[in-house]
N, C-alpha and C. Protein backbone atom coordinates (compact mmCIF):
# COMPACT_ATOMS: atom_id res chain seq x y z
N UNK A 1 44.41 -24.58 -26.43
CA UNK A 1 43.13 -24.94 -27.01
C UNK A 1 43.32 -25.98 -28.09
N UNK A 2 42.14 -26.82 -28.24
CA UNK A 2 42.72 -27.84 -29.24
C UNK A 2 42.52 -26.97 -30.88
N UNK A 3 43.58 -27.96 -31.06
CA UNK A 3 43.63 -27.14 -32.22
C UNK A 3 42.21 -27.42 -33.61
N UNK A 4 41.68 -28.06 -33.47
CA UNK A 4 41.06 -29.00 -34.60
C UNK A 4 39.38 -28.14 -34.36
N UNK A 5 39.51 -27.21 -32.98
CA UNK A 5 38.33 -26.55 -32.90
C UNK A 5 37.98 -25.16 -33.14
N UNK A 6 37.06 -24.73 -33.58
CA UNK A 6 36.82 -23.37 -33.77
C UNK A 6 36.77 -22.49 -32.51
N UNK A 7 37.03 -21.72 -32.51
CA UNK A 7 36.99 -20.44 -30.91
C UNK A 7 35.64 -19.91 -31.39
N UNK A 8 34.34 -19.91 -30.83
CA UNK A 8 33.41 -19.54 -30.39
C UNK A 8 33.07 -18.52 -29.73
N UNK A 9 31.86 -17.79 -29.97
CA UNK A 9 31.62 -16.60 -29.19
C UNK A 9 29.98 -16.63 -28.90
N UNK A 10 29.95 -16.12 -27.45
CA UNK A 10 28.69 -16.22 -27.12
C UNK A 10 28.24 -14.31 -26.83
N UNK A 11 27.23 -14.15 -27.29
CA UNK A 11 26.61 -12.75 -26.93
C UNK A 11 25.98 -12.79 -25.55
N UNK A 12 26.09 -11.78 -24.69
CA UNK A 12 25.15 -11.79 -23.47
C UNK A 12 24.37 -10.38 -23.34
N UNK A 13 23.19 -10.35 -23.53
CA UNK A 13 22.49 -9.17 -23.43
C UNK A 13 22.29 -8.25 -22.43
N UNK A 14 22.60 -7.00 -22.16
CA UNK A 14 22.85 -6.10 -21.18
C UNK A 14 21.46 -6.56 -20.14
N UNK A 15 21.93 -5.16 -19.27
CA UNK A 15 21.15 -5.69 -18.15
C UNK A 15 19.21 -5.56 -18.18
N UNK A 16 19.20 -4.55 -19.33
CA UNK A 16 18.13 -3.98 -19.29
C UNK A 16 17.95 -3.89 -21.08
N UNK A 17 17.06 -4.37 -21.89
CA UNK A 17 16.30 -4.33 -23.03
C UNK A 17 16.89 -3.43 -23.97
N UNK A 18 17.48 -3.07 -25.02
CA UNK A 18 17.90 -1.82 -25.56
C UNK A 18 16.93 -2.17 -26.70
N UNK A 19 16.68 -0.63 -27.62
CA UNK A 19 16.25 -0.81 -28.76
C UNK A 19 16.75 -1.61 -29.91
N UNK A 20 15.76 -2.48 -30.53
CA UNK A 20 15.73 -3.16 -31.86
C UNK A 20 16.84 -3.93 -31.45
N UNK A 21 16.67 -4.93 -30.13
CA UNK A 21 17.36 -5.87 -29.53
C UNK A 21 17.04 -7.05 -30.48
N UNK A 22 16.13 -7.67 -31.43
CA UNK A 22 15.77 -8.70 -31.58
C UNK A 22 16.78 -8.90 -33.42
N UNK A 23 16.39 -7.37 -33.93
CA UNK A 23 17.39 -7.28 -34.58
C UNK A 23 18.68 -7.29 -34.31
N UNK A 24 19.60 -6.77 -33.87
CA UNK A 24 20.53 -6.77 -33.11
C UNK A 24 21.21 -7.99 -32.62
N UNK A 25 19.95 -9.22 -32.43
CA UNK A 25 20.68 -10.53 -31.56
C UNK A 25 20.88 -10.95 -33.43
N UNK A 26 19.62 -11.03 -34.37
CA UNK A 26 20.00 -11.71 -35.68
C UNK A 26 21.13 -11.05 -36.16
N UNK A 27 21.87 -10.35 -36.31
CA UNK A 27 22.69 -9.58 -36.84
C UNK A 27 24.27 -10.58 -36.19
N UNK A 28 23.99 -10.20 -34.80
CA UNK A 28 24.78 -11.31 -34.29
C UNK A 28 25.00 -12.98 -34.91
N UNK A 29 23.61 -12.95 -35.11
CA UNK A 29 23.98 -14.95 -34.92
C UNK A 29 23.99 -15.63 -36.23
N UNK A 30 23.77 -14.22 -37.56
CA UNK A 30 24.10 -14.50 -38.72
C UNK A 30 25.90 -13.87 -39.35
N UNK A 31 26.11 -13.40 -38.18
CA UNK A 31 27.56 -13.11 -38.42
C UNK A 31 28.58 -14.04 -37.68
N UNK A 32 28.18 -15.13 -37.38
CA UNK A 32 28.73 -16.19 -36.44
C UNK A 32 28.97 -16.34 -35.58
N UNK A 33 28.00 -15.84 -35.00
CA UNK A 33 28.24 -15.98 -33.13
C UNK A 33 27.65 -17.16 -32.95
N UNK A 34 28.01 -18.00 -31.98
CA UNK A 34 27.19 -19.19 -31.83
C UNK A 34 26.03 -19.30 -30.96
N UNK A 35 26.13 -18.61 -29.59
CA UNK A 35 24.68 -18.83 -28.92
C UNK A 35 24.41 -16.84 -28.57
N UNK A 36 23.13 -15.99 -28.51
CA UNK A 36 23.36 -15.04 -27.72
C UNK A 36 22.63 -15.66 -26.52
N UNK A 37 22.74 -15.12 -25.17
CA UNK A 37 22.42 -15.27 -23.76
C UNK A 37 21.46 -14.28 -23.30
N UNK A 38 19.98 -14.21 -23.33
CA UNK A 38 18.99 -13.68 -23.19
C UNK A 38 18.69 -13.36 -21.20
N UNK A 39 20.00 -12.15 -20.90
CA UNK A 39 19.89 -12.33 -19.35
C UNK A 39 18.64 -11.41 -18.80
N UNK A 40 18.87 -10.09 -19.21
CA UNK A 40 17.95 -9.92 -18.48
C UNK A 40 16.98 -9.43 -17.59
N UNK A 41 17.40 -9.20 -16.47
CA UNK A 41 16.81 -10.04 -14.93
C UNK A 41 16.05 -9.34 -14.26
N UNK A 42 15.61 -8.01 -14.73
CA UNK A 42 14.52 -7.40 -14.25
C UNK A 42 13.14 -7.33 -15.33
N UNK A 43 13.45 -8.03 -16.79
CA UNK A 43 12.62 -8.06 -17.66
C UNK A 43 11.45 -8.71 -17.25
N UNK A 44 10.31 -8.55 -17.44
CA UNK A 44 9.01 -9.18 -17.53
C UNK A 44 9.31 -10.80 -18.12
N UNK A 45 8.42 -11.64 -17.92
CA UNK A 45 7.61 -12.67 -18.98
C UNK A 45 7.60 -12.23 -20.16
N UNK A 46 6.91 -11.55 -20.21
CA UNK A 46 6.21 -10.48 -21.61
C UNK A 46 7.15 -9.76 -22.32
N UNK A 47 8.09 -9.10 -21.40
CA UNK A 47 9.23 -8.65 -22.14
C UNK A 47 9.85 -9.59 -23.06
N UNK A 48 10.54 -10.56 -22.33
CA UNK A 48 11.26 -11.81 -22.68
C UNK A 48 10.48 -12.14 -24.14
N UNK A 49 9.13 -12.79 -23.63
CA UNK A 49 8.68 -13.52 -25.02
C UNK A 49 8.67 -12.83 -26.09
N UNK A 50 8.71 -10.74 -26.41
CA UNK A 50 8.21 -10.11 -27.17
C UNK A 50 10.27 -10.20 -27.82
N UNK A 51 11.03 -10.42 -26.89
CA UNK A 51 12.48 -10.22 -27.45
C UNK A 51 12.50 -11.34 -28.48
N UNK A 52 12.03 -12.77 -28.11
CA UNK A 52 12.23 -14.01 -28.45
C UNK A 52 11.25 -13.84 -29.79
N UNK A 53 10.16 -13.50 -29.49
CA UNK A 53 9.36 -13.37 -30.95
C UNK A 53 10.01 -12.18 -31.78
N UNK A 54 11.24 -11.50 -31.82
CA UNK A 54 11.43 -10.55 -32.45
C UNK A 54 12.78 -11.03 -33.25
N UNK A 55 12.88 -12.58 -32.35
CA UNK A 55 14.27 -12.72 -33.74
C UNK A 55 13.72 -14.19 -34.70
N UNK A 56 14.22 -14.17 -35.94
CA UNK A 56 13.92 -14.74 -36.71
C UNK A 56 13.60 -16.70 -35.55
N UNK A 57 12.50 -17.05 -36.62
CA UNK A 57 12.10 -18.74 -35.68
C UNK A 57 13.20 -19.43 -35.60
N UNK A 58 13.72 -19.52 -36.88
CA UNK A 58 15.05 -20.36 -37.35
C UNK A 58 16.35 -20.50 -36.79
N UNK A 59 16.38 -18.82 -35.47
CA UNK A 59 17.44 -18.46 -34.75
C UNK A 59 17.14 -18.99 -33.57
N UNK A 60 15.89 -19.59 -32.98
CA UNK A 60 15.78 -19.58 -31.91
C UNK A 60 16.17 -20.55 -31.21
N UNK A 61 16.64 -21.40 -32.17
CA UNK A 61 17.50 -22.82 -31.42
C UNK A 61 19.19 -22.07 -30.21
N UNK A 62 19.27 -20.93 -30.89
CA UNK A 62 20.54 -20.43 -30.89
C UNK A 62 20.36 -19.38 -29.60
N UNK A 63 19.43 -18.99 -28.88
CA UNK A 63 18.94 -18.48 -28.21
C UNK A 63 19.07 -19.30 -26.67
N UNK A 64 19.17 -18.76 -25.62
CA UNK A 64 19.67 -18.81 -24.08
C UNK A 64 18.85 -18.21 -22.69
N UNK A 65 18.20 -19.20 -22.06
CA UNK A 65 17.46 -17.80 -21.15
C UNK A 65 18.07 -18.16 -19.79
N UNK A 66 18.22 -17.27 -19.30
CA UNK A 66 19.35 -16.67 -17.82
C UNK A 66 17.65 -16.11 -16.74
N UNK A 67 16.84 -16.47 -17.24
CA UNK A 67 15.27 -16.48 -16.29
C UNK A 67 14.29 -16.77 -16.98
N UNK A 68 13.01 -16.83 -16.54
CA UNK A 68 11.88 -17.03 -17.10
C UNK A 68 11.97 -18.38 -17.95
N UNK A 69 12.12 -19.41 -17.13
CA UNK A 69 12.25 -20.76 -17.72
C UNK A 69 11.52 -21.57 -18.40
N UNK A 70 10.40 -21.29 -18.14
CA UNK A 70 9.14 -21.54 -18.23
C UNK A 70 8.90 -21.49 -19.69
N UNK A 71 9.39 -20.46 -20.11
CA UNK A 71 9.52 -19.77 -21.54
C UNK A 71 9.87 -21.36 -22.62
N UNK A 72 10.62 -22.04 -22.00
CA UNK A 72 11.32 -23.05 -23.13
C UNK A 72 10.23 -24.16 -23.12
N UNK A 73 9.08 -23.78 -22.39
CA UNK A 73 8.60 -25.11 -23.30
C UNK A 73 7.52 -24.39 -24.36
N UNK A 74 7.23 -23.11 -24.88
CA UNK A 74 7.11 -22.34 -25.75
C UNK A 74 7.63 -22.28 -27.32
N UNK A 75 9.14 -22.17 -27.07
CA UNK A 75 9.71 -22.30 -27.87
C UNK A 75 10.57 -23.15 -27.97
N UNK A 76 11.09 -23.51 -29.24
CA UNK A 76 12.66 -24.64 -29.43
C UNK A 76 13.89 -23.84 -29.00
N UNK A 77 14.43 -23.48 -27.96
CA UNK A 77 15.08 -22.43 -27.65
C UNK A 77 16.56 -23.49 -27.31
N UNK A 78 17.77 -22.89 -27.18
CA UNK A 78 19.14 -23.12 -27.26
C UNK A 78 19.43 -23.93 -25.86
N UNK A 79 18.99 -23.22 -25.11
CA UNK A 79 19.18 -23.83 -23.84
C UNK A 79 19.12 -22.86 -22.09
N UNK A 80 19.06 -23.51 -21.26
CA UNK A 80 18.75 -22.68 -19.80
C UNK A 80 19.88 -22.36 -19.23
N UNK A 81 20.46 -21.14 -18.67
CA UNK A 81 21.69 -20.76 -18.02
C UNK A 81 21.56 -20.94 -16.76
N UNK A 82 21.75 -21.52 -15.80
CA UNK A 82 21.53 -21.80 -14.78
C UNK A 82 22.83 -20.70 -13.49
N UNK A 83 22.46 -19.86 -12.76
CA UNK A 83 23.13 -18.71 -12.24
C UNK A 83 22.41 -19.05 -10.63
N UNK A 84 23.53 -17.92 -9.89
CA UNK A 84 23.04 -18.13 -8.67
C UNK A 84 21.37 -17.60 -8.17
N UNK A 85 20.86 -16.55 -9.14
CA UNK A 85 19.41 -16.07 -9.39
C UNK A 85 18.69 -16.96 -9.46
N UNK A 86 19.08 -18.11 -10.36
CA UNK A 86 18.40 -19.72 -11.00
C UNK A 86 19.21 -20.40 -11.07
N UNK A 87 19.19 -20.81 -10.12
CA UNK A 87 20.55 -21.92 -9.64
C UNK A 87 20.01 -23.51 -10.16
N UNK A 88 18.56 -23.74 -10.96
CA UNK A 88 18.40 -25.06 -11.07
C UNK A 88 17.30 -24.97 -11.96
N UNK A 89 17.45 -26.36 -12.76
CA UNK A 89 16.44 -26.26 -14.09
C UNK A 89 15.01 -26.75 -13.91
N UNK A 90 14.06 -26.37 -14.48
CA UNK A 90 12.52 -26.81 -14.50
C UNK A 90 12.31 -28.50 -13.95
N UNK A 91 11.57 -29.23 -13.56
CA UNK A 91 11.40 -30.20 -13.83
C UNK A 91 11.17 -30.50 -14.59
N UNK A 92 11.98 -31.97 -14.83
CA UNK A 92 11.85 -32.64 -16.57
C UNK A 92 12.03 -31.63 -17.28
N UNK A 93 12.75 -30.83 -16.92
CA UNK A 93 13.63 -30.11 -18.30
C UNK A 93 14.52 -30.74 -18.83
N UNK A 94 14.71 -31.00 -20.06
CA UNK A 94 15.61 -32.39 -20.81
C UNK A 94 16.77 -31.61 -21.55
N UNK A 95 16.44 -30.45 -21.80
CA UNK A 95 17.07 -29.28 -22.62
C UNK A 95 18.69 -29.34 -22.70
N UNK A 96 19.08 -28.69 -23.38
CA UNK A 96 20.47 -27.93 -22.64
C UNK A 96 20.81 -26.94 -21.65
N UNK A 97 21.51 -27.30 -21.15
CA UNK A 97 22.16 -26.56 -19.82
C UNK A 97 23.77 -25.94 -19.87
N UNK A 98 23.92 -24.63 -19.61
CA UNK A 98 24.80 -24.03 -19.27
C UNK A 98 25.12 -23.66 -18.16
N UNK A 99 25.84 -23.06 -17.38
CA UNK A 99 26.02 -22.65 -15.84
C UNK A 99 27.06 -21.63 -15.64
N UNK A 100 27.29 -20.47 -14.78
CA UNK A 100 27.61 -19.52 -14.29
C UNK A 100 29.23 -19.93 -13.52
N UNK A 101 30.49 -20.32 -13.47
CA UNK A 101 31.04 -20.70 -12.84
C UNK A 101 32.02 -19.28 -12.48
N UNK A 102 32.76 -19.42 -10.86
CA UNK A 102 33.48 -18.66 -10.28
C UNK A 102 34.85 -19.00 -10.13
N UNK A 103 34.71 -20.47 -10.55
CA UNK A 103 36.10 -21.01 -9.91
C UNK A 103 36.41 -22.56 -10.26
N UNK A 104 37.77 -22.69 -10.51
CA UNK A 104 37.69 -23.96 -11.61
C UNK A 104 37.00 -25.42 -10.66
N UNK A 105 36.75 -25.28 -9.47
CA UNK A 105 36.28 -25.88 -9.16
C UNK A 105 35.16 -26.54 -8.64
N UNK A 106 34.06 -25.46 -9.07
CA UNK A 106 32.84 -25.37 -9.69
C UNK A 106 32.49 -26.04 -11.05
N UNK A 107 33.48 -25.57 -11.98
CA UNK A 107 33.65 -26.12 -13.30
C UNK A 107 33.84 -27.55 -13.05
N UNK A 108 34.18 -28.28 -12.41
CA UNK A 108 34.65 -29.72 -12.32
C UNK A 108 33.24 -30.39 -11.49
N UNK A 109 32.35 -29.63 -10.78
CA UNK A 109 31.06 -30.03 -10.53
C UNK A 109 29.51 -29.97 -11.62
N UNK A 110 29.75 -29.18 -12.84
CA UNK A 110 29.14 -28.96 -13.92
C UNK A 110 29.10 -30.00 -14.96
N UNK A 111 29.15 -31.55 -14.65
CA UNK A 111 29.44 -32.49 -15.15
C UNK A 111 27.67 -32.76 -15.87
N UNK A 112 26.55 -31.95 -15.90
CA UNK A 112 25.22 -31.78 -16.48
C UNK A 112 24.69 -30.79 -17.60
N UNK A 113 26.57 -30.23 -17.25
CA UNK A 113 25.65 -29.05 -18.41
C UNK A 113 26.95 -28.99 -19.88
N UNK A 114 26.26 -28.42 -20.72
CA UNK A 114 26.86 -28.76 -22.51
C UNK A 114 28.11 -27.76 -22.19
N UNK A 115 27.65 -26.50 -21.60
CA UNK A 115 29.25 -25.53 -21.34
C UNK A 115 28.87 -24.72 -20.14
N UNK A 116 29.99 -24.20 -19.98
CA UNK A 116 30.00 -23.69 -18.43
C UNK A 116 30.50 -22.32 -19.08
N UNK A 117 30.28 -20.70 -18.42
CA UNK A 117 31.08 -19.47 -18.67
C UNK A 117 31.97 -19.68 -17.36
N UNK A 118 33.42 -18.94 -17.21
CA UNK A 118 33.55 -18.83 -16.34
C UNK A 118 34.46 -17.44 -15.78
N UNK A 119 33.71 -16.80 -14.62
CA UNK A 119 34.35 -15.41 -14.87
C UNK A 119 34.77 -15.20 -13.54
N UNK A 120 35.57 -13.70 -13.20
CA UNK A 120 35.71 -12.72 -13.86
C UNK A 120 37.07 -12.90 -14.75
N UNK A 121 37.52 -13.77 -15.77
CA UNK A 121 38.81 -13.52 -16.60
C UNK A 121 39.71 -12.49 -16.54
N UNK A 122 39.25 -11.06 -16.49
CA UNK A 122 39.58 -10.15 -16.78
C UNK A 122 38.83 -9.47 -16.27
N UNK A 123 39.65 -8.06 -15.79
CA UNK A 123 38.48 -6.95 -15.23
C UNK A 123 37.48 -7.01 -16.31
N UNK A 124 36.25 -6.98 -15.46
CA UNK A 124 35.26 -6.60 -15.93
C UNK A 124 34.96 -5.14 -17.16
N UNK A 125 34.45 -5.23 -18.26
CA UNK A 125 33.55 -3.69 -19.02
C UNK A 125 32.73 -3.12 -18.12
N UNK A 126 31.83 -3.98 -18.06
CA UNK A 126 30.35 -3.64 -17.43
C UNK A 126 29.93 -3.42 -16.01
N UNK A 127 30.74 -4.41 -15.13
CA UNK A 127 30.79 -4.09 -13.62
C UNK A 127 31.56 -3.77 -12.98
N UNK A 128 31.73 -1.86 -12.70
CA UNK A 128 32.72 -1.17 -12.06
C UNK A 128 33.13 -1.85 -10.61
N UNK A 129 35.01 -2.29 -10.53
CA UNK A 129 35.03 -2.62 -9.14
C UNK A 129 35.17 -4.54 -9.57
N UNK A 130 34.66 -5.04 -10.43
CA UNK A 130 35.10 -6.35 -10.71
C UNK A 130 36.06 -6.95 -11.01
N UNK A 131 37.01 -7.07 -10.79
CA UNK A 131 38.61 -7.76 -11.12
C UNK A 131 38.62 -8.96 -11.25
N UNK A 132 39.63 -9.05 -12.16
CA UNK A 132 39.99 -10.38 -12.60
C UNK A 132 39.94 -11.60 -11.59
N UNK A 133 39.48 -12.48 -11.64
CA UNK A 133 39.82 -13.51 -10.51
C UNK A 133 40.73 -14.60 -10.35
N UNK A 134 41.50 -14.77 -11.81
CA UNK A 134 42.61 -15.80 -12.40
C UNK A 134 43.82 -15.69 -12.74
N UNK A 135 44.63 -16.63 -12.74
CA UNK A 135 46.06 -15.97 -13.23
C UNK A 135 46.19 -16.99 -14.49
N UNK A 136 47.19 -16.60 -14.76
CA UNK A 136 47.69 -17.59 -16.07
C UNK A 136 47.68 -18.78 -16.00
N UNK A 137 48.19 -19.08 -15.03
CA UNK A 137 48.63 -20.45 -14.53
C UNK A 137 47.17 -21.31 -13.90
N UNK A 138 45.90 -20.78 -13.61
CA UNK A 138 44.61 -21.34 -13.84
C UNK A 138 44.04 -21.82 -14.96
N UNK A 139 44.91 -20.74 -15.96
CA UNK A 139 44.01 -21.20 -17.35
C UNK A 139 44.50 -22.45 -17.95
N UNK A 140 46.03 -22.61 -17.36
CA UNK A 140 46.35 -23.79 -17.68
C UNK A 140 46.16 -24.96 -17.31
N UNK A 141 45.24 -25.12 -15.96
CA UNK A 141 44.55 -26.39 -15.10
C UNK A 141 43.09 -26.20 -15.41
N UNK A 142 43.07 -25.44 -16.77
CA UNK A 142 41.53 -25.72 -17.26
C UNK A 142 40.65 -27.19 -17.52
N UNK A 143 41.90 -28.04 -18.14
CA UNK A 143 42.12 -29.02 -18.89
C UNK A 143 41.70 -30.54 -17.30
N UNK A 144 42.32 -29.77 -16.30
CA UNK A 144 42.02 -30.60 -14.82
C UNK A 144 40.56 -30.55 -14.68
N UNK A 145 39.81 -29.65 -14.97
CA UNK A 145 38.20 -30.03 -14.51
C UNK A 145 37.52 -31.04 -14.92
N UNK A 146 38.32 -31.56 -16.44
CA UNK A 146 37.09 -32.51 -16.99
C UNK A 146 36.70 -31.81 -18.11
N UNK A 147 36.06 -30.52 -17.97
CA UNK A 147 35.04 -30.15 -19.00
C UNK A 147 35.61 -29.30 -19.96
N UNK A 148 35.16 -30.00 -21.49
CA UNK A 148 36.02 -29.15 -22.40
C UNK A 148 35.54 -27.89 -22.62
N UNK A 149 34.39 -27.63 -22.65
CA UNK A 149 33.45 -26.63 -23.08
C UNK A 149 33.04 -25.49 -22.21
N UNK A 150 34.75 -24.93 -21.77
CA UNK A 150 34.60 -23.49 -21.25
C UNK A 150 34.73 -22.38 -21.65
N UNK A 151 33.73 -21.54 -21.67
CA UNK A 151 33.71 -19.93 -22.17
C UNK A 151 34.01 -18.95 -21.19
N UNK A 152 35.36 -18.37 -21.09
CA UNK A 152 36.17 -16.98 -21.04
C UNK A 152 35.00 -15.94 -20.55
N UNK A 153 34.79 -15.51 -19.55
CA UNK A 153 33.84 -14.26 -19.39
C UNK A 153 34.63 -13.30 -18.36
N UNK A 154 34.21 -12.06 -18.90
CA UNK A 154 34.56 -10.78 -17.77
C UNK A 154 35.76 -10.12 -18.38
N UNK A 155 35.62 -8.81 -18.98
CA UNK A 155 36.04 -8.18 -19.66
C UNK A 155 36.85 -8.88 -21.08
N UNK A 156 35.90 -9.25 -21.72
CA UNK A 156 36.50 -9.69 -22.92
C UNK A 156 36.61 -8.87 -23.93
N UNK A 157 37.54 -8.54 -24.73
CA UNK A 157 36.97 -7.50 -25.89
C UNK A 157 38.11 -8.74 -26.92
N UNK A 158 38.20 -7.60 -28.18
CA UNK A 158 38.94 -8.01 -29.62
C UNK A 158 40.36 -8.18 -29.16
N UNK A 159 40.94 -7.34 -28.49
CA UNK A 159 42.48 -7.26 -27.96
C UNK A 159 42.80 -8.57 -27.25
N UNK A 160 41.71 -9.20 -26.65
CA UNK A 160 42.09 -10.20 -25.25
C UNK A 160 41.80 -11.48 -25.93
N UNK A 161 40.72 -11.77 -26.98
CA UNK A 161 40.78 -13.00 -27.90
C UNK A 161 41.91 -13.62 -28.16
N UNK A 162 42.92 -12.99 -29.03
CA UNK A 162 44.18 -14.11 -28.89
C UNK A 162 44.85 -14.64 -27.82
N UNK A 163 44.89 -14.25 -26.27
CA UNK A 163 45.42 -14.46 -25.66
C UNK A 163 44.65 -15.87 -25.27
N UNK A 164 42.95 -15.71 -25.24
CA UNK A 164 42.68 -16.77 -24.78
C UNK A 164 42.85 -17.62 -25.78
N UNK A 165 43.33 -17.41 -27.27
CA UNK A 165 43.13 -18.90 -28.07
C UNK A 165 44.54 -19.45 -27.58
N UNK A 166 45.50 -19.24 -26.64
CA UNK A 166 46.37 -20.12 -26.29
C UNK A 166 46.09 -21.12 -25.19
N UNK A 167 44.81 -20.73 -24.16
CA UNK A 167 44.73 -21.53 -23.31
C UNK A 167 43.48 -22.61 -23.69
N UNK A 168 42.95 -23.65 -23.12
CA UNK A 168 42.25 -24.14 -23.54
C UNK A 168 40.82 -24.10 -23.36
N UNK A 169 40.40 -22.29 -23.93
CA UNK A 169 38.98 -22.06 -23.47
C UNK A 169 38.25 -22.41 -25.17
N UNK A 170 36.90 -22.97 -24.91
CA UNK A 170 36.24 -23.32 -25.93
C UNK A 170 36.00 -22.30 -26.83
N UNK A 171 36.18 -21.02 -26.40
CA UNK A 171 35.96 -19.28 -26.66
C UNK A 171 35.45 -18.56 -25.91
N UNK A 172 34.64 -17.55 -25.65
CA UNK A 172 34.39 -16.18 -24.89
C UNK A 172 33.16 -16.11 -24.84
N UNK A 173 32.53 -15.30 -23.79
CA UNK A 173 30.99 -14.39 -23.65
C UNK A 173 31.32 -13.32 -23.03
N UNK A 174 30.70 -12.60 -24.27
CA UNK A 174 31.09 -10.98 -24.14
C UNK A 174 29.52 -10.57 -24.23
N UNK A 175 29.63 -9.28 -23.28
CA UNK A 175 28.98 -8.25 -22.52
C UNK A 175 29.23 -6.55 -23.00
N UNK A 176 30.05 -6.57 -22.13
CA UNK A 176 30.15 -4.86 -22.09
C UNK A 176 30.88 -4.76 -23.29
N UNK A 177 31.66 -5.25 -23.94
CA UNK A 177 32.31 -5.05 -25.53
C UNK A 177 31.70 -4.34 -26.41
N UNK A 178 30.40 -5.64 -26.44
CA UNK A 178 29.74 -5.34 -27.68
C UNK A 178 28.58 -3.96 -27.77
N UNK A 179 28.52 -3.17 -28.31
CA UNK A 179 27.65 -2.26 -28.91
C UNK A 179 26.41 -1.98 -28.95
N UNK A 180 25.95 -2.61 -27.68
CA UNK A 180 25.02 -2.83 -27.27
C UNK A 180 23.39 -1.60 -27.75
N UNK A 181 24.21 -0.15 -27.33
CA UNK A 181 23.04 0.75 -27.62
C UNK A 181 23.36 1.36 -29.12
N UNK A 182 24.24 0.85 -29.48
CA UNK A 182 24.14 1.16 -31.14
C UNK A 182 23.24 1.12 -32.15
N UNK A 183 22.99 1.47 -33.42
CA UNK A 183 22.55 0.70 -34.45
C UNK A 183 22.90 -0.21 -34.66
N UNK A 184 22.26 -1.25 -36.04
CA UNK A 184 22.69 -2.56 -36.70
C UNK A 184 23.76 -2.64 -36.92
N UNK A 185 24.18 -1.17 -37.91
CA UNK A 185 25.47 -1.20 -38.70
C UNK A 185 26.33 -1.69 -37.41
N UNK A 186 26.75 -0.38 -36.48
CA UNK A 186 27.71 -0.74 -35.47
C UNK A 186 27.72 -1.96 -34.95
N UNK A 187 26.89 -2.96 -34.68
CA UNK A 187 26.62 -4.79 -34.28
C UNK A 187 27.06 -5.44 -35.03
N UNK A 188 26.96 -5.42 -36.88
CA UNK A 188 27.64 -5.83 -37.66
C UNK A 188 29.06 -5.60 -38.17
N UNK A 189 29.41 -3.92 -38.29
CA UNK A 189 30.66 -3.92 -37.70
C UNK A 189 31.66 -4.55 -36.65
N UNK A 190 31.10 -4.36 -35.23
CA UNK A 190 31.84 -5.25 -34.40
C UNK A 190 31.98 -6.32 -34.56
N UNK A 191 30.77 -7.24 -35.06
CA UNK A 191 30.55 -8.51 -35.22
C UNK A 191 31.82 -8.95 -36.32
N UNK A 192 31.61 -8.33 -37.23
CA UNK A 192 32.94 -8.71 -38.50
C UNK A 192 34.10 -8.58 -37.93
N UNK A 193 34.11 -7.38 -36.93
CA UNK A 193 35.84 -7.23 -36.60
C UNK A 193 36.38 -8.59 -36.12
N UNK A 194 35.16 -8.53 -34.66
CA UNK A 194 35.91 -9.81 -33.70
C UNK A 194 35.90 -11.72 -34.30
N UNK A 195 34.66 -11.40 -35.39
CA UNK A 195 34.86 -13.19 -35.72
C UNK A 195 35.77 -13.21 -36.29
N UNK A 196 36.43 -12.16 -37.31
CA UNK A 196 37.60 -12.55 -38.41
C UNK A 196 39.32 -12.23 -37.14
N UNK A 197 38.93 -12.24 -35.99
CA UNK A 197 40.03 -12.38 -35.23
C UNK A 197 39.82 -14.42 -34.85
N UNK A 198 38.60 -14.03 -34.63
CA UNK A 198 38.35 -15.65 -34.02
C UNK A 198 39.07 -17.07 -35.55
């Protein structure tokens, strides 16, 4: 990883809404996370907008939607994740773009979007039966795609962070790690543990 850059962390929100989620994402993105990822995918419209109106305005640049696209011309929002669910952005969407990648050579076709995730890194937390899909020696032809701005996904926790600050991932998006049905405290807890690793 170059050295002159910070390791980054992106939040991705479980599959389904948990309580005092909106708190929960601010807690995150004032403890230095850089984007959370608003996935999702059985949520309403309505759901969505009531998550988005529940975190501070000022955060919402920092904010990600993985559906309901429509949503961003609403708000000043972070940017559109583009996945095989939503494989393509609004018309005249001018925004930022992220994308879902499987394989570094996907990543080398993502030449539209600001960063790419790319998984499964590591067995999966969250999806029983998901295995790693990479070896070491991939992470080191990261640098072959072109794109600097790749984020580490699929079973990431605090233990597996240093390993990736040797290869050249921009940092991580973590899922099943984080603390999802907790209180604040426990979000801010985790949150302190893993940035002061980053």
């Amino acid at each position: 990883m170059a050295a002159d850059r910070d390791f980054r962390l992106i939040a991705i929100t479980p599959e389904h809404p948990v309580e005092m989620e909106g708190a929960k994402i601010r807690a995150l993105l004032e403890n230095g996370w850089y984007r959370v990822h608003l996935r999702h995918p059985s949520a309403s419209r309505t759901e969505l907008r009531d998550i988005i109106e529940s975190v501070p305005l000022q955060l919402h640049d920092r904010l990600v939607l993985h559906g309901h696209f429509d949503l961003a011309n609403d708000y000043n929002l972070g940017g559109l994740h583009l996945n095989r669910r939503c494989p393509s952005p609004p018309p005249l969407y001018n925004g930022h773009l992220s994308r879902s990648c499987h394989s570094l050579e996907e990543i080398a076709d993502c030449t539209c979007c600001t960063y790419v995730t790319l998984s499964p890194i590591f067995d999966s937390i969250s999806k029983h039966g998901y295995r790693s899909g990479f070896s070491q020696a991939d992470f080191y032809r990261l640098e072959d795609t072109g794109h600097t701005d790749v984020y580490a996904l699929g079973g990431v926790d605090c233990e597996k962070i240093p390993i990736l600050r040797r290869f050249n991932f921009r940092g991580a998006a973590l899922l099943g790690d984080i603390p999802w049905a907790g209180d604040i405290s426990k979000i801010k807890e985790y949150s302190q543990k893993i940035t002061a690793i980053c």
